[in-house]
Each structure stands twice: as structure tokens, then as C-alpha cells.
Protein backbone atom coordinates (compact mmCIF):
# COMPACT_ATOMS: atom_id res chain seq x y z
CA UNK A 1 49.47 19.02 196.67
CA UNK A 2 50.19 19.22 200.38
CA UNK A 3 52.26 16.57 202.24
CA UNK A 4 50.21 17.53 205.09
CA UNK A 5 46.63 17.11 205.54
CA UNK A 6 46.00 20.83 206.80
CA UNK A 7 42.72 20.47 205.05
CA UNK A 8 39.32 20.36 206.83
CA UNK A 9 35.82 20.39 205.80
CA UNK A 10 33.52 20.34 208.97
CA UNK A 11 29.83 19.14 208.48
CA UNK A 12 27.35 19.47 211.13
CA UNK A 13 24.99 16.51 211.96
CA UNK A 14 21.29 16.92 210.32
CA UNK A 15 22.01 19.97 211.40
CA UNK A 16 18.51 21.82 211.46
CA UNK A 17 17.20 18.50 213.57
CA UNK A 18 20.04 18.19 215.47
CA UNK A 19 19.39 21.91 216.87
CA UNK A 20 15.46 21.50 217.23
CA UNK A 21 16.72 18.38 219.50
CA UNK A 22 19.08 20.12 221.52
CA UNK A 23 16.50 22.73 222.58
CA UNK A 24 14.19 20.68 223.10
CA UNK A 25 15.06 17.40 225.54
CA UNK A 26 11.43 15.59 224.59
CA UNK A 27 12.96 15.35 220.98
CA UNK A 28 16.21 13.81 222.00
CA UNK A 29 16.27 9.92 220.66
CA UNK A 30 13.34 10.89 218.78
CA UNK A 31 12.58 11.01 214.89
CA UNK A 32 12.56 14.73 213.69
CA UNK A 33 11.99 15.90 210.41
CA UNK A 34 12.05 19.65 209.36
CA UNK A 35 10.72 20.89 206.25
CA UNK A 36 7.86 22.15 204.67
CA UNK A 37 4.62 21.50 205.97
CA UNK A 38 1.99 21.44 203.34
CA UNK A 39 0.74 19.13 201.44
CA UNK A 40 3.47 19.96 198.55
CA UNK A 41 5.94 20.53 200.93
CA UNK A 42 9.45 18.83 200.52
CA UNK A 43 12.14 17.91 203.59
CA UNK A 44 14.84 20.33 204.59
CA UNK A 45 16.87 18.12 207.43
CA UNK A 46 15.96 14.73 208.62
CA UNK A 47 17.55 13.36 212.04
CA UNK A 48 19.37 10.30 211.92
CA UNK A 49 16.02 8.19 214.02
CA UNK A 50 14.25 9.44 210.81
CA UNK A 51 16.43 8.32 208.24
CA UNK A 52 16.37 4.75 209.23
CA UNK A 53 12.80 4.81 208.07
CA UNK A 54 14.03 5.92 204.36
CA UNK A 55 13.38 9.63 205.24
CA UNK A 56 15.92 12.54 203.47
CA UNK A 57 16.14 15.35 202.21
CA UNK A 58 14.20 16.88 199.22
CA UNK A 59 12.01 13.88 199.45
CA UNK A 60 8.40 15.39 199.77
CA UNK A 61 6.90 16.03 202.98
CA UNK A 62 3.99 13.36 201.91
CA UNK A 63 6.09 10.53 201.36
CA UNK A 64 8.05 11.09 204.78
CA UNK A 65 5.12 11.47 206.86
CA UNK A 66 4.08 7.45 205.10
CA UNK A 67 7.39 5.94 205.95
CA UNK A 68 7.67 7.93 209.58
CA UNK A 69 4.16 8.73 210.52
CA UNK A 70 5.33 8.84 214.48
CA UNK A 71 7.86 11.48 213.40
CA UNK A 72 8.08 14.79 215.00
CA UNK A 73 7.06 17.45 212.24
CA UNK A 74 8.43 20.76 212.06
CA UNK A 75 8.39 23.70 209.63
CA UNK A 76 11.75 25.19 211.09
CA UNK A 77 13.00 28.06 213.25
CA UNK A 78 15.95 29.90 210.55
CA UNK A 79 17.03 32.28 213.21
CA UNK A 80 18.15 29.39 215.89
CA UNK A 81 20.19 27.80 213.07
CA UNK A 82 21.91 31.19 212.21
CA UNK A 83 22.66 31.76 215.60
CA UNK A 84 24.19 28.16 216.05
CA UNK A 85 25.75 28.39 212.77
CA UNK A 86 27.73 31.84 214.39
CA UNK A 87 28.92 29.98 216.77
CA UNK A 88 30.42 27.17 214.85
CA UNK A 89 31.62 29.62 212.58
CA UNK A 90 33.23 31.51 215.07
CA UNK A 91 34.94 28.60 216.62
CA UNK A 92 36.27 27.64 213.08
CA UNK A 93 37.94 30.84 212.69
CA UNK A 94 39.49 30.79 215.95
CA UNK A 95 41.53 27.53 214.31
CA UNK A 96 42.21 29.66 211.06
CA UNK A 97 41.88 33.18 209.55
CA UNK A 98 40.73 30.89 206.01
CA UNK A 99 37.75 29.87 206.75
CA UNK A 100 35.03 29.18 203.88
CA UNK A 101 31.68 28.74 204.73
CA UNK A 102 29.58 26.74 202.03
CA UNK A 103 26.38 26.81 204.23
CA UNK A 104 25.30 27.34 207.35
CA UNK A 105 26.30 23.84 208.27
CA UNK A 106 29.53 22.67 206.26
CA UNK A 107 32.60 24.84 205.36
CA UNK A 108 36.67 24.13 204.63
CA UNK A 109 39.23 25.46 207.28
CA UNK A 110 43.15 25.57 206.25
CA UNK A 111 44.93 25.01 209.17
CA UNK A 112 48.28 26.04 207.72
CA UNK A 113 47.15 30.04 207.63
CA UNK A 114 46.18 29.44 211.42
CA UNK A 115 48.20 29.28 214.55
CA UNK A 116 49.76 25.97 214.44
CA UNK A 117 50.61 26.55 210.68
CA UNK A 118 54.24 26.94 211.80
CA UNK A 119 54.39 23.61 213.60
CA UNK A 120 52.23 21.58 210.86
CA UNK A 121 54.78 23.33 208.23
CA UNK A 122 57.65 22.39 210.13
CA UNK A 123 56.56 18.71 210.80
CA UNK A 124 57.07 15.29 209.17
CA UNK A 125 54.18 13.88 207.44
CA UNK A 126 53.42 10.94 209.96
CA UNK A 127 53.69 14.10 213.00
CA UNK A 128 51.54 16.67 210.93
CA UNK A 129 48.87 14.14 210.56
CA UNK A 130 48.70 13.28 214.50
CA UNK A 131 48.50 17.29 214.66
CA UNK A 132 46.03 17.21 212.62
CA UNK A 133 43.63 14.90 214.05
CA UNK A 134 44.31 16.31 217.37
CA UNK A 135 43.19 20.00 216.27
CA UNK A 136 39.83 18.24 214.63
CA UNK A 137 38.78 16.45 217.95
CA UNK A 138 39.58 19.52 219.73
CA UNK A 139 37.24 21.29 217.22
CA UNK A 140 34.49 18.88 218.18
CA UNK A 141 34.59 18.69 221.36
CA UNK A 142 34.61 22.53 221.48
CA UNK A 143 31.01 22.17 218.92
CA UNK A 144 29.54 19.96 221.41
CA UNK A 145 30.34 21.86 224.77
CA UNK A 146 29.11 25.50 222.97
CA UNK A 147 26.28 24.03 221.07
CA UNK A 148 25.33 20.57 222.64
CA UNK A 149 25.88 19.54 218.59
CA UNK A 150 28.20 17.12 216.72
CA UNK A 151 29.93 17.59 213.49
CA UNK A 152 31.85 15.32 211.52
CA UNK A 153 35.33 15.81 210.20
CA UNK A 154 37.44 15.27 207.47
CA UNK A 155 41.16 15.90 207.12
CA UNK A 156 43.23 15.73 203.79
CA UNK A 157 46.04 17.14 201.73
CA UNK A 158 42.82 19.13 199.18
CA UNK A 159 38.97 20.47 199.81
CA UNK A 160 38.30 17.32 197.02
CA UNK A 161 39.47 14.81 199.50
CA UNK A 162 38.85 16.63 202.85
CA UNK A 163 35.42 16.34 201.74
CA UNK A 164 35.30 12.72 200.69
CA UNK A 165 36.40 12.23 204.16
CA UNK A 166 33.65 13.92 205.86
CA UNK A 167 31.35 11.76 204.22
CA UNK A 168 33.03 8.86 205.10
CA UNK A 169 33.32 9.94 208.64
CA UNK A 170 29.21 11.00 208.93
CA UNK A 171 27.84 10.72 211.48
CA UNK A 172 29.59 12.43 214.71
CA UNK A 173 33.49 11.06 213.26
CA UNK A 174 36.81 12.16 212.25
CA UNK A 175 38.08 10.88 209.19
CA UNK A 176 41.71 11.65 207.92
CA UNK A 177 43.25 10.72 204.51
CA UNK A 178 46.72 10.40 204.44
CA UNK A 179 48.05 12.36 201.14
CA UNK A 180 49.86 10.04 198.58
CA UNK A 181 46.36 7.64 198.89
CA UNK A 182 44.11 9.76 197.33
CA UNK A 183 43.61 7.41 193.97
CA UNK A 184 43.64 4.27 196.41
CA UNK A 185 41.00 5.95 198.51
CA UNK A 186 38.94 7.10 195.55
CA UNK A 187 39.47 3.87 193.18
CA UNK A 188 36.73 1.55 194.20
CA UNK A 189 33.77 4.49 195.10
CA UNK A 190 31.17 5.08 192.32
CA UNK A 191 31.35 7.95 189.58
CA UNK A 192 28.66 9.64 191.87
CA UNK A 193 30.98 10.21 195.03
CA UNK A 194 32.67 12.34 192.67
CA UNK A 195 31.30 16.30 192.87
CA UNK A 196 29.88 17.25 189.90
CA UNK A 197 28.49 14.22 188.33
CA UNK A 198 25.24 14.04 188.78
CA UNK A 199 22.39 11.71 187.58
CA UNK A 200 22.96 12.17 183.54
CA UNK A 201 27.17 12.35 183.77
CA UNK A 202 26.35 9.06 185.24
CA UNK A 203 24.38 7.78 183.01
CA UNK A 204 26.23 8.69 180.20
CA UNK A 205 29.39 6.78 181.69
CA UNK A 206 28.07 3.99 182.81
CA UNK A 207 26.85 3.95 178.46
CA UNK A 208 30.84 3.67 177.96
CA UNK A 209 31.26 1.40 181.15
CA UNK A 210 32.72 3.65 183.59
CA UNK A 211 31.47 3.14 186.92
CA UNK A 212 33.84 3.38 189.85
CA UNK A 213 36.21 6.07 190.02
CA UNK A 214 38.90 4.08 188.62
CA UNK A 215 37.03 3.35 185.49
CA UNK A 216 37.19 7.12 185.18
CA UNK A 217 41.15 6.60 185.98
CA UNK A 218 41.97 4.39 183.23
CA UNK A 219 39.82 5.57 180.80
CA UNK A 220 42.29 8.36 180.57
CA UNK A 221 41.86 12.44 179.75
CA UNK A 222 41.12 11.95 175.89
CA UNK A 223 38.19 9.37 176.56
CA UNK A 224 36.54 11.28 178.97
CA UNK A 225 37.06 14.87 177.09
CA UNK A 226 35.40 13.10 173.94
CA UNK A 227 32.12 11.59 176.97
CA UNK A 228 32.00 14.58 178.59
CA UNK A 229 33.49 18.26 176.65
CA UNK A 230 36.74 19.45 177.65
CA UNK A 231 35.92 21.68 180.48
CA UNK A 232 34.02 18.68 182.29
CA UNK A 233 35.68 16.03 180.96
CA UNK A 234 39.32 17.51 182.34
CA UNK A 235 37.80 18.36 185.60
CA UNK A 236 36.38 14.80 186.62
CA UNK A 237 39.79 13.45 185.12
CA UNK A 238 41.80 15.50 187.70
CA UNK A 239 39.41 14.48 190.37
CA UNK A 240 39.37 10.38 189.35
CA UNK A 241 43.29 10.93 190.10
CA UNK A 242 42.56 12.91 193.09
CA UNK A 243 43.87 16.67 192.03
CA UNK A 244 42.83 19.39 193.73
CA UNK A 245 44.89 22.62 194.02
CA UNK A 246 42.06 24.74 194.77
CA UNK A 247 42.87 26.95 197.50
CA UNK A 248 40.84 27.67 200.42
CA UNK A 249 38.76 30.87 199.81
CA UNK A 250 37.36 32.98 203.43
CA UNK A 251 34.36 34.31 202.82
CA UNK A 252 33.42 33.62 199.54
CA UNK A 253 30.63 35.67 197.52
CA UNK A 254 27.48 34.66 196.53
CA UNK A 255 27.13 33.76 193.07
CA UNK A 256 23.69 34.58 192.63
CA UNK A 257 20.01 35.53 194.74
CA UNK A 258 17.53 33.72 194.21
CA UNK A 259 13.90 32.61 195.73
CA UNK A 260 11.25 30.25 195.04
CA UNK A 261 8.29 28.64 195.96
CA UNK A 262 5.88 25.31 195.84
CA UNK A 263 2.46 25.41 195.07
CA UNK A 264 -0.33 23.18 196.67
CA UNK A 265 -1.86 22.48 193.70
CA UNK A 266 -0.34 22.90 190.83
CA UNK A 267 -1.00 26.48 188.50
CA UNK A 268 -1.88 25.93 185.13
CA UNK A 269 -3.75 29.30 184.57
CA UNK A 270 -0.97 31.28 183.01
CA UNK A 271 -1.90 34.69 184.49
CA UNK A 272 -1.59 33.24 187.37
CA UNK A 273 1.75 32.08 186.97
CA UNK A 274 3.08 35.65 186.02
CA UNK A 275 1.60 37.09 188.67
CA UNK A 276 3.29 35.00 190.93
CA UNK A 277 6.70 35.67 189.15
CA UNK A 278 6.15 39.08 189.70
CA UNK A 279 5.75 38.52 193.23
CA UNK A 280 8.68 36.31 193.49
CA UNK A 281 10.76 38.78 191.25
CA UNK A 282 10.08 41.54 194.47
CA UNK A 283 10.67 39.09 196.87
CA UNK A 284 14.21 38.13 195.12
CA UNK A 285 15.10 41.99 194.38
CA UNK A 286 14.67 42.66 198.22
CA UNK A 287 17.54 40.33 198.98
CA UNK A 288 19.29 41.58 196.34
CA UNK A 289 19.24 44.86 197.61
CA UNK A 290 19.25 43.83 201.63
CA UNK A 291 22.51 42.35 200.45
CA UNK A 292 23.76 45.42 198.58
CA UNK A 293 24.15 43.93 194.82
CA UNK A 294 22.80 43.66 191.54
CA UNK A 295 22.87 41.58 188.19
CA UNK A 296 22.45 41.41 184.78
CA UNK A 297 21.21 37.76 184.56
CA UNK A 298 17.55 36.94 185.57
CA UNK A 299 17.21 33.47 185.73
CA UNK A 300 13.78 31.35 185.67
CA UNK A 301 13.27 28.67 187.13
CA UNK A 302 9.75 26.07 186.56
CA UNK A 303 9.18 22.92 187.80
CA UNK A 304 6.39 21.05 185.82
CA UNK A 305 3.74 18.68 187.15
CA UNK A 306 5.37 15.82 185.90
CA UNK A 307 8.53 17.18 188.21
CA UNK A 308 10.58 18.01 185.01
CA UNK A 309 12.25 21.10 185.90
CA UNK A 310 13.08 23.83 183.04
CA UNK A 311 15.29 27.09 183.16
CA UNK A 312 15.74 29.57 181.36
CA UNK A 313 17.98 33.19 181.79
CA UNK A 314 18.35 36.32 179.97
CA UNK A 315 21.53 38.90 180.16
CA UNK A 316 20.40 42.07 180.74
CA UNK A 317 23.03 44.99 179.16
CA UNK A 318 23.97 46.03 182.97
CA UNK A 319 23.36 45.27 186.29
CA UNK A 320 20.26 46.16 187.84
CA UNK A 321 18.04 45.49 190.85
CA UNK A 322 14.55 47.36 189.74
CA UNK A 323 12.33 44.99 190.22
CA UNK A 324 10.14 45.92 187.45
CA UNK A 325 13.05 45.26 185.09
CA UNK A 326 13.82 42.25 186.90
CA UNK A 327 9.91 41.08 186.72
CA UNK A 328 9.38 42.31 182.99
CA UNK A 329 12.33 39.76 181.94
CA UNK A 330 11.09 37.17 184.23
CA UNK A 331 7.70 37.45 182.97
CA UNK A 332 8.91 37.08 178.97
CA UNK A 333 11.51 34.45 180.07
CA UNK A 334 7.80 32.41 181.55
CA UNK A 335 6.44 33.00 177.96
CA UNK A 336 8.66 30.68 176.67
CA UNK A 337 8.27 27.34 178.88
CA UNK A 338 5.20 25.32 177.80
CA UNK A 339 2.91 25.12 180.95
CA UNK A 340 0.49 22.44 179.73
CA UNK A 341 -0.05 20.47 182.49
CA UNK A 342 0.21 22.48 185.63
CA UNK A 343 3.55 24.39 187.72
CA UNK A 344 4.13 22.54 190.91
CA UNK A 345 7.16 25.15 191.23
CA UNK A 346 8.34 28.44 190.47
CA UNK A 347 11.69 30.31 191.53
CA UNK A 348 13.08 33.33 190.01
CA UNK A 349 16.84 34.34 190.96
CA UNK A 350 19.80 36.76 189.65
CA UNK A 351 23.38 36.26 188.77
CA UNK A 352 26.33 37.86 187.53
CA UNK A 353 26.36 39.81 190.74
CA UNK A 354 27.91 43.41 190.85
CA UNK A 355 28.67 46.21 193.34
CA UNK A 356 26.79 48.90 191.10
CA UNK A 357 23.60 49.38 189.18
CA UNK A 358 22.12 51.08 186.33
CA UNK A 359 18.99 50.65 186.89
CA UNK A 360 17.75 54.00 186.19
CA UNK A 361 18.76 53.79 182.60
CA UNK A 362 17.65 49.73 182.02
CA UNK A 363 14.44 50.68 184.23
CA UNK A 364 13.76 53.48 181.49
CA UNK A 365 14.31 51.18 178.35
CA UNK A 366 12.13 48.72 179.98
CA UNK A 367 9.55 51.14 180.26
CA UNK A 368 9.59 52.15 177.37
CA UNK A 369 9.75 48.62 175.59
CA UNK A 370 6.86 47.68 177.43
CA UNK A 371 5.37 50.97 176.16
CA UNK A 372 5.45 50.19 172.36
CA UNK A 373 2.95 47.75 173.05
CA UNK A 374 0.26 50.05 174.79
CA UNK A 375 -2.03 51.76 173.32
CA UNK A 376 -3.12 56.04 173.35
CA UNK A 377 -6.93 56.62 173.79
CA UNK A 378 -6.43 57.77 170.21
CA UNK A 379 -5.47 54.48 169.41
CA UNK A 380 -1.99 54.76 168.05
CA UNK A 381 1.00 53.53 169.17
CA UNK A 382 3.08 55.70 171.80
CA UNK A 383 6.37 57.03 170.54
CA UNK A 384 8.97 55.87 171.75
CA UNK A 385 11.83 58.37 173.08
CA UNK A 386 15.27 58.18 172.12
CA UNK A 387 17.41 56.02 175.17
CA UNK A 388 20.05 58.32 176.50
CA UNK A 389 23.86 57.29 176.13
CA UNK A 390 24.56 54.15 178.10
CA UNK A 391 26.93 54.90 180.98
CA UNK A 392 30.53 53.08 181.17
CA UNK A 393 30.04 50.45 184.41
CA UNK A 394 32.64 52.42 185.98
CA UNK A 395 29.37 55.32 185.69
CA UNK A 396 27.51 53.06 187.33
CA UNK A 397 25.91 54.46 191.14
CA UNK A 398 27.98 53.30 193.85
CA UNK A 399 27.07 51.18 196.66
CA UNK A 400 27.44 52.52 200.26
């Protein structure tokens, strides 16, 4: 751990309001909500007039236009916030070569790899801090005069606790934590500030009667290994004692592609449903292949009518980006989720991203598998031809 806080995560104000309110001055001061329009539409962004009516994010579109019916309404403009989102960008890496954008929106900045990284290293705590906060309201100030938007700022020794100072300093602030406090900071904030745990971690410790973060403390590494597993259980022990060595990483990769989409009224008509896989599965292999990758996991994703929300994946035996294979897998991994009821949501994505494919060969076996099962106007079975030898990955067809 750092005994400066050279850490900052930057997190831009409702950020998709904020910029719908900076281009347009009859918005300013004004309730804005962006999101999906329809009537099973959900909310993106809400500005900070909104949320003071109980509006946020993911709630559906519905139940914001009850508690904020004077709201302005807006479906979004993506290529405004990309171009805003360069800029901030931009102005981040001016601070710092390691820069790692999580979203449009947020990202962590380590000021030691930038040009003051000599004076912060060379500093004594109580001076690198003042350094510190001086760089971050410089940042800001520089947000605001470029894009007429605030951001909010938090500075720590770790992306753990740079982040739990963002939150802290929300909205338009600059909150540092000085490193040697982190367990002080975290002790009295519930499991839930904690990344990671989410609505069933926390109900599963407040079971054992764990529910600030130094519950988690003094319960102690074997206690929360025998709650939680030992990968998850170790993790949120590290974090209750505020560990972090995780480096800051520039441009990270995507994990995974994915898209998705809500239905107006829900489909319960199960042709239906894989016909709008299949046109999800194109939409999702399009990015995939705008973006120059493939995968071997195709991942399904359904949301039921009563909002439970099921997935399911399947490994294919090498990366691919036909969407035909990608749809075929898709469409079997839809034949196992029970769809009595109604979808209200469907999303199909891929992971286990590559720089190759070998599709040719997995489209062919998937051709053919799907062949067995078709019929000859003689009425027996087609036969089906013997695969050729599977290529090493290294075979795989490069990307240019």
C-alpha cells in the first residue's frame, strides 16, 4: 500500500443528464431523466432535481414518470456522451499515461506514472496529499471549463478506497482519504458499500450478524471463508481491512459483448422468443466483429415476468463469431429456461474473448449437428460427414 494517495477515481455527475443540460440552457435547474421511453422502458441517468423525487437508475421508466411527472423525458443522444466522454478522457491522460476507463463516465488515474510522479514520490505524506488534492481540483476545474460538466473526486492510497471516496464526495466534490485510515474510514459503512456484495452476500451476513464493515473485520478470514467460499470470502476480508494492491490497468479489455433488449409486453410464445435471440445473436456478433474479437462462451440472458432473471452459457470448443453458431447455441441454451409466464427481457452476449477465430470449422460442425435432425425428401436421415482435424488456436485466422 501507498503512503501517498496517488490514487484517483473520477466520476462524472449524472452524467448523461448533466450533458443533455449543458446543451441545452432550458434544462438547466430542471428535472431530467434519460432512459428508455416505452412503456417497459427502464432509466439510464437521472439528474440530481430528479432524484429528489425518488427517481434512479434502472428503476422503470413508469414508475419515474409517477414520482416526477413534470420531468423532462429523454431517450438519449450516445454520440454527445462519447464525444464528452473523449474529452474527459483526454484530459485524464494528460495527468497520467495509466489511465483506466471503467465507463464512459468513471475511470482510475495513477498519478505516480504521470508528470508529478517524481515530486509525489519524493514527498512526505502530509505534502503528497496537499499535491494531491491540488492536481484533483485542477482536474475539475479543467472538466468544467472544456465541458461545462462536474465530476467528483476521490483520492486514496488503492482503486478500493479511491472509490469509496468518490462516493462520499458525490455530487460535484473532492474527497481524499488519508492512507493508514482506511479500516477507520470503512468500519462503521454497511456490508453493501463494499464492491461485490450485493443483495444475497448481504443477506446471508446479516443471517450470521455481520452488518457494517467492521462486523466483516472481526469476524475474521476463517468465518467469512466458511459464509462466503474461499475465493469470496478472502476477497471481502481484504477489503473489510481495506487491502487493495490492485494496480491501475490503461486501457483495459472488454471481458465480454453483449446486447439485449425489453419487450412491451411480455413474449410468452416460444417461437417468438427464438426468433428474437436470433436477432439479438446478429446484433451481438456485429459488435463482436466491429470490435475485431471472438469467443467461445455464448451466454443467455432472460428476464421473466415476475422480474426473476435466469442465465445460462455454453463453451463452445474455440472461438468464433458466426453468428449462426453463435444463434444455434443461443437458441438451445433458450430451450432450457422455463418461459411459463411471459419474457419481459432477453439479452444474448459472448465471453472468453480472443484475437482469432475458427469459425469456419465450428460453423461446419454446427451445420452439420443441426443437419442430423433434418430430414431427405426420401425421408432418411442425412449423413453426417466426418469433421476435419481441429486446428491448434495458434491455426486459428488472424485478425488484421
Amino acid at each position: 500500500m501507498r503512503s501517498v494517495p496517488s490514487i484517483i477515481h473520477l466520476d462524472m455527475d449524472a452524467f448523461f443528464a448533466a450533458v443533455e443540460q449543458a446543451s441545452k440552457p432550458s434544462l438547466r435547474g430542471k428535472p431530467v431523466i434519460v432512459g428508455g421511453l416505452g412503456g417497459r422502458g427502464v432509466v439510464s441517468t437521472a439528474s440530481y432535481e430528479a432524484r429528489k423525487f425518488g427517481v434512479h437508475s434502472a428503476m422503470p421508466m413508469a414508475q419515474a414518470r409517477r414520482l416526477c411527472p413534470n420531468a423532462a423525458f429523454l431517450t438519449g443522444r450516445f454520440e454527445a456522451y462519447r464525444a464528452n466522454s473523449e474529452i474527459v478522457m483526454a484530459l485524464l491522460r494528460e495527468r497520467s499515461p495509466l489511465v483506466e476507463p471503467l465507463s464512459l463516465d468513471e475511470a482510475f488515474v495513477d498519478l505516480e506514472a504521470g508528470p508529478y510522479g517524481p515530486a509525489l514520490a519524493g514527498a512526505t505524506p502530509a505534502e503528497g496529499a496537499q499535491l494531491v488534492l491540488a492536481l484533483a481540483e485542477d482536474l475539475r476545474a479543467d472538466i468544467v471549463a472544456h465541458t461545462g460538466l462536474t465530476a467528483s473526486v476521490g483520492a486514496a492510497a488503492s482503486k478500493l478506497m479511491a472509490k469509496i471516496a468518490s462516493e462520499q464526495a458525490k455530487p460535484d466534490g473532492l474527497v481524499l482519504i488519508e492512507p493508514g485510515s482506511e479500516r477507520a474510514v470503512l468500519a462503521p459503512m454497511p456490508v453493501r458499500a463494499l464492491p461485490g456484495i450485493g443483495p444475497a452476500t448481504e443477506q446471508a451476513l446479516r443471517r450470521a450478524g455481520l452488518t457494517t464493515v467492521a462486523d466483516l473485520a472481526d469476524a475474521g478470514f476463517e468465518e467469512l471463508v466458511a459464509l462466503l467460499g474461499k475465493a469470496h470470502g478472502a476477497g471481502v476480508f481484504q477489503m473489510a481491512l481495506g487491502w487493495d494492491e490492485r494496480p491501475v490497468v490503461p486501457d483495459r479489455d472488454a471481458k465480454s459483448v453483449s446486447v439485449e433488449d425489453t419487450f412491451e409486453v411480455d413474449l410468452a410464445d416460444r417461437d417468438r422468443i427464438l426468433r428474437e435471440i436470433d436477432h439479438l445473436a446478429a446484433r451481438c456478433v456485429r459488435r463482436l466483429r466491429a470490435a475485431g474479437r471472438s469467443g467461445r462462451t455464448v451466454v443467455l440472458k432472460v428476464r421473466r415476468f415476475d422480474f426473476s432473471t435466469l442465465t445460462r452459457s455454453e463453451t463452445l470448443r474455440g472461438p468464433t463469431d458466426d453468428p449462426e453458431v453463435i444463434g444455434a447455441t443461443a437458441r438451445r441454451l433458450a430451450m432450457q429456461v422455463d418461459v411459463t409466464g411471459g419474457v419481459r427481457l432477453l439479452g444474448v452476449g459472448v465471453a472468453q474473448l480472443a484475437d482469432y477465430t475458427q469459425e469456419d470449422l465450428f460453423a461446419q460442425l454446427e451445420r452439420e449437428e443441426r443437419g442430423r435432425f433434418r430430414r431427405r425428401p426420401s425421408g432418411r436421415p442425412r449423413k453426417r460427414p466426418r469433421p476435419p482435424d481441429r486446428p491448434s488456436a495458434a491455426g486459428g485466422r488472424a485478425r488484421t
